[in-house]
N, C-alpha and C. Protein backbone atom coordinates (compact mmCIF):
# COMPACT_ATOMS: atom_id res chain seq x y z
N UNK A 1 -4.85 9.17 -7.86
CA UNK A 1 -4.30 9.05 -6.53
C UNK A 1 -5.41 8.91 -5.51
N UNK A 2 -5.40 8.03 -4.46
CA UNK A 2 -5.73 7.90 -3.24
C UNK A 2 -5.47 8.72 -2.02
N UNK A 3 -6.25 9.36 -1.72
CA UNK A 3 -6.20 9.32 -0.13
C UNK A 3 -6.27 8.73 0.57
N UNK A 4 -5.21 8.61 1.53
CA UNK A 4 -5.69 7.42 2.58
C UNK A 4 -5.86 8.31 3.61
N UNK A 5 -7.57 8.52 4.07
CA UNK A 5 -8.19 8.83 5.64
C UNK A 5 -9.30 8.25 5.43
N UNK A 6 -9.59 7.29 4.85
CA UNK A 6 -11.25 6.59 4.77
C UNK A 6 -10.60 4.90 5.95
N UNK A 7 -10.93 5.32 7.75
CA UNK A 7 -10.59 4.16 8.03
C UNK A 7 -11.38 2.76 7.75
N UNK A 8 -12.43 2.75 7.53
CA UNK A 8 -13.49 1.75 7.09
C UNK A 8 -12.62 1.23 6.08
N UNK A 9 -12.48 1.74 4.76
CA UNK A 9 -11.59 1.30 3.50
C UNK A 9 -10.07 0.87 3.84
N UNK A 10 -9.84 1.57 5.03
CA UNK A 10 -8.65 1.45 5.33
C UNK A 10 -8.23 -0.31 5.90
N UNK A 11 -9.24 -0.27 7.09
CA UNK A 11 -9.62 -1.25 7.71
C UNK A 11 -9.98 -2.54 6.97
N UNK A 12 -10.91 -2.44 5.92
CA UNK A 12 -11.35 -3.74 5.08
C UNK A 12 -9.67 -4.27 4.04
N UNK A 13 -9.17 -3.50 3.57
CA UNK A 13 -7.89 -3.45 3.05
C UNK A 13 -6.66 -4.17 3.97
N UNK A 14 -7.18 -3.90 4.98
CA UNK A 14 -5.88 -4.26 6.02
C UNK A 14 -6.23 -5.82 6.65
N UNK A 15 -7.62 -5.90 6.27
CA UNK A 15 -8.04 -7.21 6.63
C UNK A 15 -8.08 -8.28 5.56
N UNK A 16 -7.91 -7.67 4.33
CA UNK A 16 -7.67 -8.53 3.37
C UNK A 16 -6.08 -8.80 3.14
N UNK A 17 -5.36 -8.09 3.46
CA UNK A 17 -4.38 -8.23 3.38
C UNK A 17 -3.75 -9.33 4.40
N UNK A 18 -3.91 -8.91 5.40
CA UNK A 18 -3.86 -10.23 6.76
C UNK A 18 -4.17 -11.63 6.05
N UNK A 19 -5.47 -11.46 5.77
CA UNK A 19 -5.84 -12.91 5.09
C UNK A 19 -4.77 -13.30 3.67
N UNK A 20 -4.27 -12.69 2.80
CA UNK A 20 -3.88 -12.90 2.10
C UNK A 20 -2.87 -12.90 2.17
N UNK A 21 -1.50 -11.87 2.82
CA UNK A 21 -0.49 -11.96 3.26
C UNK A 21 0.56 -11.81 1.86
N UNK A 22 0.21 -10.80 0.89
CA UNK A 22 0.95 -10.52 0.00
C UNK A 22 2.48 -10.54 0.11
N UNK A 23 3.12 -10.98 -0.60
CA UNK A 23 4.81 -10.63 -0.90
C UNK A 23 4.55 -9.23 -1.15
N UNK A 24 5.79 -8.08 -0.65
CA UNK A 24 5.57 -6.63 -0.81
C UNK A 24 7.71 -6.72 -1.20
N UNK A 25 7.93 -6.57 -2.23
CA UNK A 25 9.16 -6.07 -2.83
C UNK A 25 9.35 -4.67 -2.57
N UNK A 26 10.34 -4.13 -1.85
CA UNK A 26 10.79 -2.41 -1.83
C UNK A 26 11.54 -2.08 -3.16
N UNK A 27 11.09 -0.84 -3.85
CA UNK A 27 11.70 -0.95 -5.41
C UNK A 27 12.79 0.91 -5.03
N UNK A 28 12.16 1.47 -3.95
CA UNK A 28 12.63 2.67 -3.31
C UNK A 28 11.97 3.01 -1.92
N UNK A 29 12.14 4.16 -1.98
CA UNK A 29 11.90 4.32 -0.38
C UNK A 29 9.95 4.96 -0.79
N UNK A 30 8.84 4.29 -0.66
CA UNK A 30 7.63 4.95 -1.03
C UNK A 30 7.63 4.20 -2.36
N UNK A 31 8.25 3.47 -2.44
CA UNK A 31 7.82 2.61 -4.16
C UNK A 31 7.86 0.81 -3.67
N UNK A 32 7.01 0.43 -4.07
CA UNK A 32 6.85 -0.97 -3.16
C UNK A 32 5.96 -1.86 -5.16
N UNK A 33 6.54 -2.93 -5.18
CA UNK A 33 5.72 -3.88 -5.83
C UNK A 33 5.09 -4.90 -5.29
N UNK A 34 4.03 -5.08 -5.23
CA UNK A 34 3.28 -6.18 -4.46
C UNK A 34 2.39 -7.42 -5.34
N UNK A 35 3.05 -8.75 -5.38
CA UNK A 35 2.22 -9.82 -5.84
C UNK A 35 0.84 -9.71 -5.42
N UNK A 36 0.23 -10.41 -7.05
CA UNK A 36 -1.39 -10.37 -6.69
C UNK A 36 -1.93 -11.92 -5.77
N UNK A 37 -2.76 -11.72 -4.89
CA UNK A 37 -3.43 -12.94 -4.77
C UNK A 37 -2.66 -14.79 -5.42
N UNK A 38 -2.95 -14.53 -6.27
CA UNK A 38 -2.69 -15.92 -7.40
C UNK A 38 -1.21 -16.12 -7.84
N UNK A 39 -0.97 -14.98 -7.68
CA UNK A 39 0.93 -15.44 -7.74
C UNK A 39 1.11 -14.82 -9.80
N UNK A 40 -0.12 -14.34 -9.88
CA UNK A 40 -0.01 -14.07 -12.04
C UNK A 40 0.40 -12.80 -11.73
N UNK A 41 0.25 -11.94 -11.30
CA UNK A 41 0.47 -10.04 -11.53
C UNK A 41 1.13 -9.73 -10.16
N UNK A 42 2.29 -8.38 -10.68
CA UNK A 42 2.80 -8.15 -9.97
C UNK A 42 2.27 -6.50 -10.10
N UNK A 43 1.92 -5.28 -9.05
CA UNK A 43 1.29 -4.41 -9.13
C UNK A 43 2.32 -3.15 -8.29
N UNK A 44 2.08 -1.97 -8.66
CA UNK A 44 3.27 -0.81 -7.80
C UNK A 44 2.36 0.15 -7.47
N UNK A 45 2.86 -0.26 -6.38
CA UNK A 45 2.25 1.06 -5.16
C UNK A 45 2.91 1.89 -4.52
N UNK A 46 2.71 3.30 -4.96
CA UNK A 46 3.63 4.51 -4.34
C UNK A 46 2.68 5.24 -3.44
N UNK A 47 3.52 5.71 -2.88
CA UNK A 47 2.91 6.70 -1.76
C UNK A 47 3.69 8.02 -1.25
N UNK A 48 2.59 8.97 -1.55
CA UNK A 48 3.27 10.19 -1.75
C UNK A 48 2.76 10.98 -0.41
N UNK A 49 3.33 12.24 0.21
CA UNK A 49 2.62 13.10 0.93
C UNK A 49 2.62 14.67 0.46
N UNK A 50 1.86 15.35 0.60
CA UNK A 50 1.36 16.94 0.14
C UNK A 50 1.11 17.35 1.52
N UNK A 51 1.69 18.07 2.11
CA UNK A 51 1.53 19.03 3.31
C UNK A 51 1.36 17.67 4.37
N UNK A 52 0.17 17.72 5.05
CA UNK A 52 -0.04 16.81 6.08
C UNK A 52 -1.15 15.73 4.77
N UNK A 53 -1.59 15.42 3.54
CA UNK A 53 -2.29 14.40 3.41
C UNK A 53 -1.55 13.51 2.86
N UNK A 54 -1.99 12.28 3.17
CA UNK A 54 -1.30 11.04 2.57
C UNK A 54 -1.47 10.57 1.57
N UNK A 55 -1.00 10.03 0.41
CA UNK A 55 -1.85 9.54 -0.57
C UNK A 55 -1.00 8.35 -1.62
N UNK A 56 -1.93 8.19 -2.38
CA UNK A 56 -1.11 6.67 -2.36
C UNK A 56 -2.24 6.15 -4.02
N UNK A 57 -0.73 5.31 -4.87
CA UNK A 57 -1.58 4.68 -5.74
C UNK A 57 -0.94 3.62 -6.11
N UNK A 58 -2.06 2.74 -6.43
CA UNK A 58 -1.62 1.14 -7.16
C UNK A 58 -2.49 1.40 -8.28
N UNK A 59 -1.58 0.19 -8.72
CA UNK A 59 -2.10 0.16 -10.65
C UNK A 59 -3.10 -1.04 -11.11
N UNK A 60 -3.39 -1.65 -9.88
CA UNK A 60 -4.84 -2.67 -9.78
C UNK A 60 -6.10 -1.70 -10.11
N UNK A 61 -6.84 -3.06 -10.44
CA UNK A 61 -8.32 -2.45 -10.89
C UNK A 61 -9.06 -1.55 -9.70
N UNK A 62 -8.88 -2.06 -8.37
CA UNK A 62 -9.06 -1.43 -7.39
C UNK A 62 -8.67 -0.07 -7.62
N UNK A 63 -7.58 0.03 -7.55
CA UNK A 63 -6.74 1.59 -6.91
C UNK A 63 -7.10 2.42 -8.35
N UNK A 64 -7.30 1.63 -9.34
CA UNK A 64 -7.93 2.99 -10.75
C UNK A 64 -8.82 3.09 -10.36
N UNK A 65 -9.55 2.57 -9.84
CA UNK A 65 -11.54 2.96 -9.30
C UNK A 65 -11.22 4.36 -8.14
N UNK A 66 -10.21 4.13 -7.86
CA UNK A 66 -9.71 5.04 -6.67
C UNK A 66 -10.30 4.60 -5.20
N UNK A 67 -9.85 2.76 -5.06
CA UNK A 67 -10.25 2.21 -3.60
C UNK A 67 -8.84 2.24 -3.59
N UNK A 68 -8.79 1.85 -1.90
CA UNK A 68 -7.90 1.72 -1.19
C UNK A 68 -7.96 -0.26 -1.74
N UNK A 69 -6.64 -0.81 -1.83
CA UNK A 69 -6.74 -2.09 -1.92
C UNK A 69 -5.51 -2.89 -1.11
N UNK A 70 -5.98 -4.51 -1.25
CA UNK A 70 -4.65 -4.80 0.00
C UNK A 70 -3.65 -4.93 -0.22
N UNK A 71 -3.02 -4.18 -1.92
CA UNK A 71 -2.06 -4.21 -2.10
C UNK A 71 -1.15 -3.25 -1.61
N UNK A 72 -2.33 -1.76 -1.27
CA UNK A 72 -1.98 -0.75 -0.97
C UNK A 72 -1.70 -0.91 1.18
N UNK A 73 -2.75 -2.16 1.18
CA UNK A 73 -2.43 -1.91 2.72
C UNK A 73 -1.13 -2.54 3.17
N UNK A 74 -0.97 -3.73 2.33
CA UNK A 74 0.49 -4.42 2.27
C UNK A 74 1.99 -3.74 2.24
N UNK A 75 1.62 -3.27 1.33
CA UNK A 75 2.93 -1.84 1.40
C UNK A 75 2.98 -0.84 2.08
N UNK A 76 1.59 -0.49 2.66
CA UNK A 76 1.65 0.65 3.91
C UNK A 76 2.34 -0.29 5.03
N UNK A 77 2.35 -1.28 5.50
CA UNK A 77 2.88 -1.89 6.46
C UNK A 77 4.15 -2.15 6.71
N UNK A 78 4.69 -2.34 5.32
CA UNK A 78 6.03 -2.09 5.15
C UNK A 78 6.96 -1.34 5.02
N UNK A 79 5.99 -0.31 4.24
CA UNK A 79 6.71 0.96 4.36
C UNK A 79 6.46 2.55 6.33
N UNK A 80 5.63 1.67 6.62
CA UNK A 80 5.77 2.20 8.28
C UNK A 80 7.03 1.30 8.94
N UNK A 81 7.17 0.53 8.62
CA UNK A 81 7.91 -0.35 9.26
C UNK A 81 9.76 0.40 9.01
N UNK A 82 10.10 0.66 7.47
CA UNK A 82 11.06 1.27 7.01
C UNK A 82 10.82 2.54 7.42
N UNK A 83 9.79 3.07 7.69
CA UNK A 83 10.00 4.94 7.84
C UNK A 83 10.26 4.59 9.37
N UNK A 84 9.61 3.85 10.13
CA UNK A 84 10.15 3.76 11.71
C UNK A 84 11.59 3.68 11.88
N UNK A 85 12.22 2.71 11.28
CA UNK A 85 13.59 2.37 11.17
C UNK A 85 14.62 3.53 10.69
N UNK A 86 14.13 3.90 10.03
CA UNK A 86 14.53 5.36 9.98
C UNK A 86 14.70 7.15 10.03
N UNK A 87 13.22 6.87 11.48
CA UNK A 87 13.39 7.94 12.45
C UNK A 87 14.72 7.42 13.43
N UNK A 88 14.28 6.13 13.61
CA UNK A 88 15.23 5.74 15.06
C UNK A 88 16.44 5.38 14.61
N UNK A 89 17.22 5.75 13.15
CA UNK A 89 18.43 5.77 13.03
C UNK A 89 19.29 7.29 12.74
């Protein structure tokens, strides 16, 4: 598992993602599958919380090294987007 508070990692992730602009599938609420790059692998990224830390894992070579990757920033975007939507409902 990942932590996500490294904004540098956070930041390079979120900029690759922009550039790349992954498809992000919702599989649950915190369970997201996200196409790779090339359109060959499809990868799952969950994201969990423990008290106040965030944390989060994909099953890319990235996220086993334990980086933050833009598969992980792809689905953070989406999944803020669904947790917003459902404070304000």
């Amino acid at each position: 598992m990942i932590e996500l508070r490294s904004k540098e990692q956070m930041r390079n992730a979120i900029r690759r993602a922009y550039q790349l602009r992954p498809f992000v599938r919702v599989r649950g609420f915190r369970w997201y599958e996200v196409m790779s790059s090339n359109n060959d692998s499809v990868y799952t990224v969950h994201f969990y919380k423990r008290g106040r830390q965030r944390l989060g894992e994909c099953n890319c070579k990235a996220g086993e090294r334990g980086l933050i990757c833009y598969h992980m920033a792809g689905a953070a975007a989406v999944h803020m987007g669904i947790a917003s939507m459902r404070r304000a409902a």
